[in-house]
PDB file of N, CA and C in Angstrom:
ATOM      1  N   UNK A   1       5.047 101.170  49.554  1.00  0.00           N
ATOM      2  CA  UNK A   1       5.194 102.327  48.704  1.00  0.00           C
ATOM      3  C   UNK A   1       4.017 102.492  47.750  1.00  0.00           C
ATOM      4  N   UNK A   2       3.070 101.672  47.592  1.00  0.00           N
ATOM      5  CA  UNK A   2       2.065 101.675  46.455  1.00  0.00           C
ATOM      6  C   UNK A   2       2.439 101.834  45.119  1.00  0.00           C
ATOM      7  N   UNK A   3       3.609 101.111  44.837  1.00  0.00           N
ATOM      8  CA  UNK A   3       4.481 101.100  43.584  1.00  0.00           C
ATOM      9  C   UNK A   3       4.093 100.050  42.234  1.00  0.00           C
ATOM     10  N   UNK A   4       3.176  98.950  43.438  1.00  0.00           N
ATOM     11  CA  UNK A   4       3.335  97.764  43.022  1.00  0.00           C
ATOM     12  C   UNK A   4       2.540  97.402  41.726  1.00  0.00           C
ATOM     13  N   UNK A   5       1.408  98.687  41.238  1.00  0.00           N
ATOM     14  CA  UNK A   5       0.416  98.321  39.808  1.00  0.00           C
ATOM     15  C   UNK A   5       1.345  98.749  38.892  1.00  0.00           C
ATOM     16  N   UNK A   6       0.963  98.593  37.508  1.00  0.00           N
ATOM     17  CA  UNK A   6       1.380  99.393  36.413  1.00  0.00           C
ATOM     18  C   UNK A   6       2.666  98.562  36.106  1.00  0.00           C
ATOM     19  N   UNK A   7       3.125  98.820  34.953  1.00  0.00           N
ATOM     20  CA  UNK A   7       4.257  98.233  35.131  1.00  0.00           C
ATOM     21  C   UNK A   7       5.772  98.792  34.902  1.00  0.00           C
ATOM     22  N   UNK A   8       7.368  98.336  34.506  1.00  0.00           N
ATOM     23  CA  UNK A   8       7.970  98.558  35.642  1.00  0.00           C
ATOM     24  C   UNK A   8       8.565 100.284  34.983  1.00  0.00           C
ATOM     25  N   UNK A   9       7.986 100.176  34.110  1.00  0.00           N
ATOM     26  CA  UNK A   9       8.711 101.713  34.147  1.00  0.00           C
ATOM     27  C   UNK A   9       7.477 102.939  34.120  1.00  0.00           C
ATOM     28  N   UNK A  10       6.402 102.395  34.419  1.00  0.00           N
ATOM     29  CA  UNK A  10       5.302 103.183  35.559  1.00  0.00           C
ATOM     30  C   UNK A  10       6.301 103.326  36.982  1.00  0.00           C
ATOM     31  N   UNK A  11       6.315 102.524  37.647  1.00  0.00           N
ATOM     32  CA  UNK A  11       7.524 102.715  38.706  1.00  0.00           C
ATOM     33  C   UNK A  11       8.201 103.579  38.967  1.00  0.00           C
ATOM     34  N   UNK A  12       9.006 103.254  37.687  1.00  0.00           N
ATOM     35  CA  UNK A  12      10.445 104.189  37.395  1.00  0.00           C
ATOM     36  C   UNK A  12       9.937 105.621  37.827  1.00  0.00           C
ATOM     37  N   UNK A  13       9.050 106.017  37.142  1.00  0.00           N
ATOM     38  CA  UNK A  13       8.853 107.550  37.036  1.00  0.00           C
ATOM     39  C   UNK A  13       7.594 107.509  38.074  1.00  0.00           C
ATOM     40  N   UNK A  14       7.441 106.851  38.730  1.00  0.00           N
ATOM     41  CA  UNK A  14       6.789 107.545  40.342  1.00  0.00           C
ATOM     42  C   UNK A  14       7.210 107.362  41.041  1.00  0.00           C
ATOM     43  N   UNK A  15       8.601 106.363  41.366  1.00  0.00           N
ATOM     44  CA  UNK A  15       9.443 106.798  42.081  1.00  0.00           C
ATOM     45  C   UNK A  15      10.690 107.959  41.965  1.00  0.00           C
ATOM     46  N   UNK A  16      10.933 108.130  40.631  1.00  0.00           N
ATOM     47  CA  UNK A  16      11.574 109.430  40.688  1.00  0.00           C
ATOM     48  C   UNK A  16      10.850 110.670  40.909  1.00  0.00           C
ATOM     49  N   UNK A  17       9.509 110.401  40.622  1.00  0.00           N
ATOM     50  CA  UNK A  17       8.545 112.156  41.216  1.00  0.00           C
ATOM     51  C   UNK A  17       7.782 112.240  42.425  1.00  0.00           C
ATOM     52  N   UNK A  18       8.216 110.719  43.135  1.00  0.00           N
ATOM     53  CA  UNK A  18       8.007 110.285  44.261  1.00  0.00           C
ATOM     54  C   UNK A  18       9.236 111.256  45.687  1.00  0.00           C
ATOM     55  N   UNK A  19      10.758 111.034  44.958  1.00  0.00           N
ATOM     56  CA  UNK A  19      11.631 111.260  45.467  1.00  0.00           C
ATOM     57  C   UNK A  19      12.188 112.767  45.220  1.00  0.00           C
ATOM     58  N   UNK A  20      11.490 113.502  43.885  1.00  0.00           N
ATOM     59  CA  UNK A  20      12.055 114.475  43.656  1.00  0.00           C
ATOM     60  C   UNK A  20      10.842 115.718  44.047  1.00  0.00           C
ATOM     61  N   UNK A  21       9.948 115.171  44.697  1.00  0.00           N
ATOM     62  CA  UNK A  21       8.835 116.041  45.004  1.00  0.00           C
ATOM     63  C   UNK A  21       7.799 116.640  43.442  1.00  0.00           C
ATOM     64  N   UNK A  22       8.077 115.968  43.000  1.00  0.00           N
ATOM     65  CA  UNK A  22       7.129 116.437  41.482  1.00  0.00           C
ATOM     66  C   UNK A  22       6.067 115.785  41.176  1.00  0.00           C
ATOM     67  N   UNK A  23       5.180 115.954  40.061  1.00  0.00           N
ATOM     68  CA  UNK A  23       4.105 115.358  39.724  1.00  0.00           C
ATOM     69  C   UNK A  23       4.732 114.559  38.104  1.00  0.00           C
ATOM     70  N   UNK A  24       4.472 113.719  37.944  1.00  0.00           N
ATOM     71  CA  UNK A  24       4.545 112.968  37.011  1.00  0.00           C
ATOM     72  C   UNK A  24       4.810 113.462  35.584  1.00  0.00           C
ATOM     73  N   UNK A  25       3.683 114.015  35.546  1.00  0.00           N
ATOM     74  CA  UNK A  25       3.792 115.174  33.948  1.00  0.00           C
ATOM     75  C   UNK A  25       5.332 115.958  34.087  1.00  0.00           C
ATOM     76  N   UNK A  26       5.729 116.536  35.054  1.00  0.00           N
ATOM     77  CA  UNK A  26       6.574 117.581  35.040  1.00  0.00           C
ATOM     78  C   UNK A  26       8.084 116.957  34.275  1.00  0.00           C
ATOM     79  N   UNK A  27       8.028 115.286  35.102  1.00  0.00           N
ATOM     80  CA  UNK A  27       8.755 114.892  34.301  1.00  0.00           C
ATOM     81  C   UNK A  27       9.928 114.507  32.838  1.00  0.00           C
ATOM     82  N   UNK A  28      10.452 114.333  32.329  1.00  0.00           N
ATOM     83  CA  UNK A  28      10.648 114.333  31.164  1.00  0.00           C
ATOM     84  C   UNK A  28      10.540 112.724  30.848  1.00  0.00           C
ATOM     85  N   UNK A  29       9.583 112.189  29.381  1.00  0.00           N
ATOM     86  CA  UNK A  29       9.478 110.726  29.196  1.00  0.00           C
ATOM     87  C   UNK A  29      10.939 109.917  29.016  1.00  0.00           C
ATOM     88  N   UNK A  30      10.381 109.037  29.666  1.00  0.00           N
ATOM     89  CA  UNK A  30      11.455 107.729  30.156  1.00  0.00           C
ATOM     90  C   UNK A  30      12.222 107.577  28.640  1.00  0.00           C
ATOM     91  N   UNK A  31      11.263 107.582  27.756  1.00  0.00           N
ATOM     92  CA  UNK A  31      11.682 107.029  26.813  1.00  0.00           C
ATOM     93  C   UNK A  31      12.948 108.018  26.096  1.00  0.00           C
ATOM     94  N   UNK A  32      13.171 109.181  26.916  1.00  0.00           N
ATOM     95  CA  UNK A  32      14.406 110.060  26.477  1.00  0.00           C
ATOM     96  C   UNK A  32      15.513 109.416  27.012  1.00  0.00           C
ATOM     97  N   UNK A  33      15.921 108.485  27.737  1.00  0.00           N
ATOM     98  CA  UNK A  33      16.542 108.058  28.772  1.00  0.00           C
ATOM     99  C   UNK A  33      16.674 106.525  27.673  1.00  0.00           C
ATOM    100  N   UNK A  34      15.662 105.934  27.974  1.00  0.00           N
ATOM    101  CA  UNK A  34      15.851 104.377  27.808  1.00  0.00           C
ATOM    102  C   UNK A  34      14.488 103.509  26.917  1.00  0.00           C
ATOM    103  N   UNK A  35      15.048 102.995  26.400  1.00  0.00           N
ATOM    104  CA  UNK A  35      13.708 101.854  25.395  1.00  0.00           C
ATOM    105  C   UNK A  35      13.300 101.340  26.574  1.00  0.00           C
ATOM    106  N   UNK A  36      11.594 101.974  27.442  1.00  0.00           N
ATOM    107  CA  UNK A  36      10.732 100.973  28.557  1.00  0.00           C
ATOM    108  C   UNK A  36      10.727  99.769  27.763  1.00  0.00           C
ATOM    109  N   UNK A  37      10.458  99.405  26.866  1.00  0.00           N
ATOM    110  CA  UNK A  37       9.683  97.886  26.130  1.00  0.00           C
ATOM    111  C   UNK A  37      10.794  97.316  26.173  1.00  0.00           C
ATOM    112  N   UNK A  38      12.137  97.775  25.531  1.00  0.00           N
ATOM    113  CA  UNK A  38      13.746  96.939  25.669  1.00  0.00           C
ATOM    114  C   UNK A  38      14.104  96.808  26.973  1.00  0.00           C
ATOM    115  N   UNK A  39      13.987  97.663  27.892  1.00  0.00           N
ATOM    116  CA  UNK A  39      14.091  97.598  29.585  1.00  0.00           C
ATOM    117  C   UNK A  39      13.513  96.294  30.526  1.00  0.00           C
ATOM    118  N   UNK A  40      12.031  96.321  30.253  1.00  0.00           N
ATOM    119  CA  UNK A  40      11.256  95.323  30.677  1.00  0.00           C
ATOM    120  C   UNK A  40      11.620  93.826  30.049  1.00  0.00           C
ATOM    121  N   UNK A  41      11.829  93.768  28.682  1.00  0.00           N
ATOM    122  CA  UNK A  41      12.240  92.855  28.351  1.00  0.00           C
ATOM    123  C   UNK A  41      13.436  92.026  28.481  1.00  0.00           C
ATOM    124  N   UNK A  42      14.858  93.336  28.878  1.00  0.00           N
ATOM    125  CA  UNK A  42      15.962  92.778  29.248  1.00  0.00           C
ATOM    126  C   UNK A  42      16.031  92.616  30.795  1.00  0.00           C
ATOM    127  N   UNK A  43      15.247  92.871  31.508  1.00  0.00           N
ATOM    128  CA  UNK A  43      15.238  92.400  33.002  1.00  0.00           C
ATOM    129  C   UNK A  43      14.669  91.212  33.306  1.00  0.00           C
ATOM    130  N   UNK A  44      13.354  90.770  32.242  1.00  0.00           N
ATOM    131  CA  UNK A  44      12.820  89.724  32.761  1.00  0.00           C
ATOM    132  C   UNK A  44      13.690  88.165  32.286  1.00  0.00           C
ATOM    133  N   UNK A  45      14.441  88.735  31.069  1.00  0.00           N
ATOM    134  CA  UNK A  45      15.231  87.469  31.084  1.00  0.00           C
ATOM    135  C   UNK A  45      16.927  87.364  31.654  1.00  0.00           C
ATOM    136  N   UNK A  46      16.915  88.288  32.207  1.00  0.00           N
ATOM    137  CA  UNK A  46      18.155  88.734  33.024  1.00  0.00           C
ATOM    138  C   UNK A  46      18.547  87.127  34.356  1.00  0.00           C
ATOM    139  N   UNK A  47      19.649  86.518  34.434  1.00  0.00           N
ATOM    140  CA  UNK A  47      19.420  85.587  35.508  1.00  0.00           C
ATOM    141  C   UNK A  47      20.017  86.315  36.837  1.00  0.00           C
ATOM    142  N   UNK A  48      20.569  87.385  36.422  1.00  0.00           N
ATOM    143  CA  UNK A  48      21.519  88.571  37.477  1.00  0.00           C
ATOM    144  C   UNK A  48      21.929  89.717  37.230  1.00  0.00           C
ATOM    145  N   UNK A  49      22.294  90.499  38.235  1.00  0.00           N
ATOM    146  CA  UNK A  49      22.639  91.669  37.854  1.00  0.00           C
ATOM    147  C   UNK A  49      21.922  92.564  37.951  1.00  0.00           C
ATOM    148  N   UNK A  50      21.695  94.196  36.971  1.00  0.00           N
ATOM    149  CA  UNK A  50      21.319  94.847  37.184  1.00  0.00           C
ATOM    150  C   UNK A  50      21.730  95.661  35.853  1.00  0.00           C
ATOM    151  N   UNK A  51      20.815  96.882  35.184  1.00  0.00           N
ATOM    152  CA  UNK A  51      20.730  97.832  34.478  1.00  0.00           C
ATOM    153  C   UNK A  51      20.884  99.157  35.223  1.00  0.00           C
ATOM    154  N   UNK A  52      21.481  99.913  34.962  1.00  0.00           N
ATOM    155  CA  UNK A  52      21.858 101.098  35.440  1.00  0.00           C
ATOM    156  C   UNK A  52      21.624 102.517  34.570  1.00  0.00           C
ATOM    157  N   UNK A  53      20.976 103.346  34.230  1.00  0.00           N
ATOM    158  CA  UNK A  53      20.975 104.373  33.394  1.00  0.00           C
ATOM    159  C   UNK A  53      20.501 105.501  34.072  1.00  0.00           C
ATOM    160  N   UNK A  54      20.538 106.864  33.539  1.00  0.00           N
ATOM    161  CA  UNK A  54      20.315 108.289  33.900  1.00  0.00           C
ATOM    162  C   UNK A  54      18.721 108.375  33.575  1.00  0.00           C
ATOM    163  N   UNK A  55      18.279 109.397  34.218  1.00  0.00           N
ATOM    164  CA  UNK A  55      16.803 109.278  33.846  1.00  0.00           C
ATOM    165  C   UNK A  55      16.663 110.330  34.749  1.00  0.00           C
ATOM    166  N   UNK A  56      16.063 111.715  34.725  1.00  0.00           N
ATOM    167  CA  UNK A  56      16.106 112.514  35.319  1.00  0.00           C
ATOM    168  C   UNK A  56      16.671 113.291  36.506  1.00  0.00           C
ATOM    169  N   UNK A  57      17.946 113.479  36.615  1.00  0.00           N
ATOM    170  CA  UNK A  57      19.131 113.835  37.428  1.00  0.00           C
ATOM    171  C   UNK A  57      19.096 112.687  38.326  1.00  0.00           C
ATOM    172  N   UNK A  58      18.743 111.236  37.906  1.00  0.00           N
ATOM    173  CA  UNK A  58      19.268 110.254  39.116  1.00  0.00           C
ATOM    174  C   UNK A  58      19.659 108.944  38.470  1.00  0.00           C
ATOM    175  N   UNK A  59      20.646 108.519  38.886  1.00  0.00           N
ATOM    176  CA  UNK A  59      21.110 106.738  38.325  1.00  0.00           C
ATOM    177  C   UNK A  59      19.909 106.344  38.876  1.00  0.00           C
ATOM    178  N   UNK A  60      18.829 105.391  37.494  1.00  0.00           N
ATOM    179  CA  UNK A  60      18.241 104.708  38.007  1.00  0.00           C
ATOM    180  C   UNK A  60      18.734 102.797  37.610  1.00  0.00           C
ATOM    181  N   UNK A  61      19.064 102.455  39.110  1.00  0.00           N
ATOM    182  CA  UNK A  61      19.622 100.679  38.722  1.00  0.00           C
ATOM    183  C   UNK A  61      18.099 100.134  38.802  1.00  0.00           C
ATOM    184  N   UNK A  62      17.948  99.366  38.326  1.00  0.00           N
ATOM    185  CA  UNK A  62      16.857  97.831  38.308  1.00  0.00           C
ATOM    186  C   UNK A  62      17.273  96.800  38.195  1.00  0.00           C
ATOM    187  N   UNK A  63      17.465  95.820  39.296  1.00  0.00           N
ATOM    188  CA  UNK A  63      17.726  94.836  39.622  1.00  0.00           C
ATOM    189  C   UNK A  63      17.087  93.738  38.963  1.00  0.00           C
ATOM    190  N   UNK A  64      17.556  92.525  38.565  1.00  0.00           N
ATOM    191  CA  UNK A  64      16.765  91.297  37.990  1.00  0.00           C
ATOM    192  C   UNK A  64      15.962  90.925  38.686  1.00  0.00           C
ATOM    193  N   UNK A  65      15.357  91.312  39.979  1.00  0.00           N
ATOM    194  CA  UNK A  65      14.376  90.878  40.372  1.00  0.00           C
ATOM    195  C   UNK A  65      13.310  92.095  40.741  1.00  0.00           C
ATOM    196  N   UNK A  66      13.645  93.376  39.821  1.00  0.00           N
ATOM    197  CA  UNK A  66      12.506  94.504  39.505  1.00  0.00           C
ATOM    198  C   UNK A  66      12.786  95.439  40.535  1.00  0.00           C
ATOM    199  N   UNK A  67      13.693  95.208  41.896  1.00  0.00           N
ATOM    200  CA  UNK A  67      13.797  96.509  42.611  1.00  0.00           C
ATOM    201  C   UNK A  67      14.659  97.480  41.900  1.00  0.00           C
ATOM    202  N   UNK A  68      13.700  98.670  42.514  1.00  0.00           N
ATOM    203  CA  UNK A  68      14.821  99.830  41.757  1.00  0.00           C
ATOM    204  C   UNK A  68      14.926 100.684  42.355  1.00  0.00           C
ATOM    205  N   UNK A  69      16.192 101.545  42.300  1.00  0.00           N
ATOM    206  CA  UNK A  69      16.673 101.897  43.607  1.00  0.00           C
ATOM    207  C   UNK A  69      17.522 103.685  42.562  1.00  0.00           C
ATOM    208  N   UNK A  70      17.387 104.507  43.316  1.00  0.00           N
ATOM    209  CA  UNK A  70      17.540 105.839  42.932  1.00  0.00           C
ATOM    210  C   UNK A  70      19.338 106.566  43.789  1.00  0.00           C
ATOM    211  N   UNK A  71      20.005 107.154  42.660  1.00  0.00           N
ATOM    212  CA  UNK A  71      20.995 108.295  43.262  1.00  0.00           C
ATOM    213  C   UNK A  71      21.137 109.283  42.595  1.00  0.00           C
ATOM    214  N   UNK A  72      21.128 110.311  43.296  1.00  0.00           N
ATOM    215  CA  UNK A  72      20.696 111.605  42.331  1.00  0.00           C
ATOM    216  C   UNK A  72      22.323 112.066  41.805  1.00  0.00           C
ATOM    217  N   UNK A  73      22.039 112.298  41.075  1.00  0.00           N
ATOM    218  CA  UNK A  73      23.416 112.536  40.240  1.00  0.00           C
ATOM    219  C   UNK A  73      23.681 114.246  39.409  1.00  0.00           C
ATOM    220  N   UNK A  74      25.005 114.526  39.473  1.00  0.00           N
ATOM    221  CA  UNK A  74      24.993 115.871  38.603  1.00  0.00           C
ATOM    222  C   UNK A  74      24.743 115.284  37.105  1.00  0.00           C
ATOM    223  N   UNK A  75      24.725 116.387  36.339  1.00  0.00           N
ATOM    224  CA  UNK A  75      24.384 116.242  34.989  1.00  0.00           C
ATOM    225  C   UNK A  75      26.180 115.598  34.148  1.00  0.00           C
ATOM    226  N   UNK A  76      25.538 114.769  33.609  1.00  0.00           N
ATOM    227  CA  UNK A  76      26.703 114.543  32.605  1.00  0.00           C
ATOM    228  C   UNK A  76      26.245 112.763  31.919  1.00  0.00           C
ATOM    229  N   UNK A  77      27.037 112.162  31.429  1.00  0.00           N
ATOM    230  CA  UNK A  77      26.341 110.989  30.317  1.00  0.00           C
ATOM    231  C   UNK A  77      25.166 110.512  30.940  1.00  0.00           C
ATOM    232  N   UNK A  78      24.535 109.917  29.736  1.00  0.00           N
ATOM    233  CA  UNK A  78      23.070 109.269  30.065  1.00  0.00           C
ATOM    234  C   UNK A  78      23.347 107.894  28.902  1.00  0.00           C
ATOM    235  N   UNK A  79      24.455 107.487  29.911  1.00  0.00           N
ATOM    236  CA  UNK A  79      24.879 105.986  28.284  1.00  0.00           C
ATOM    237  C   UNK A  79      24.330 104.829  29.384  1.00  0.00           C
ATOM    238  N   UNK A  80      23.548 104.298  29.094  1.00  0.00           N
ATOM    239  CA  UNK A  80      22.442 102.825  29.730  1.00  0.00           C
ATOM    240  C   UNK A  80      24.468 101.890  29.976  1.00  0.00           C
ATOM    241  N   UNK A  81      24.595 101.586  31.012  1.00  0.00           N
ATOM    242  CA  UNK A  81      24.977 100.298  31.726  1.00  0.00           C
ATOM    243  C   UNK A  81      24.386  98.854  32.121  1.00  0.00           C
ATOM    244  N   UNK A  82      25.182  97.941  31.611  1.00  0.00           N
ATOM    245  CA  UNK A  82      24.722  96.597  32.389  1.00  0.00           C
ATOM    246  C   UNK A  82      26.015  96.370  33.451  1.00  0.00           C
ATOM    247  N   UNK A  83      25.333  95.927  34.588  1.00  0.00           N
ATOM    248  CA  UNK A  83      25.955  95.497  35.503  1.00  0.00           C
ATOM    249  C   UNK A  83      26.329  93.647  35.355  1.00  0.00           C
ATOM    250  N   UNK A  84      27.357  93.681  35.584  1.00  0.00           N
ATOM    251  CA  UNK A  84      27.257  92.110  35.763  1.00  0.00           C
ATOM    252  C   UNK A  84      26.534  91.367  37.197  1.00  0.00           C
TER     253      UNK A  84
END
């Protein structure tokens, strides 16, 4: 996927404008959605599980081991989940 520079919530938002046919800018910042710096930080000491939150009409989960995986969703809460 050429996902792999930058880090992980560079990702985030080129795989959502990856999947939603957009350019990056068009976007709205991550940071309306979720703390990137609290994100990165609670995954890397994560021993399992997964984070789950809204981020431009799609659940985005991130797995403790950085995959992240997209479902496009109708509009309604954008409240950050931890998965056990």
């Amino acid at each position: 996927m050429g996902e792999t520079s930058g880090g992980l919530s560079e990702q985030i938002v080129q795989q959502v404008a990856t999947t939603t046919n957009s350019d990056v800018v068009e976007l709205p910042p991550l940071y309306d959605s979720i703390n990137p710096d609290a994100l990165e930080t609670t995954i890397e000491g994560m021993s399992g599980g997964a984070i789950s939150f809204r981020y431009a009409g799609h659940e985005v989960t991130v797995a403790q081991d950085g995959t992240i995986s997209l479902e496009e969703q109708p509009t309604g809460s954008t409240t950050p989940e931890i998965a056990p």
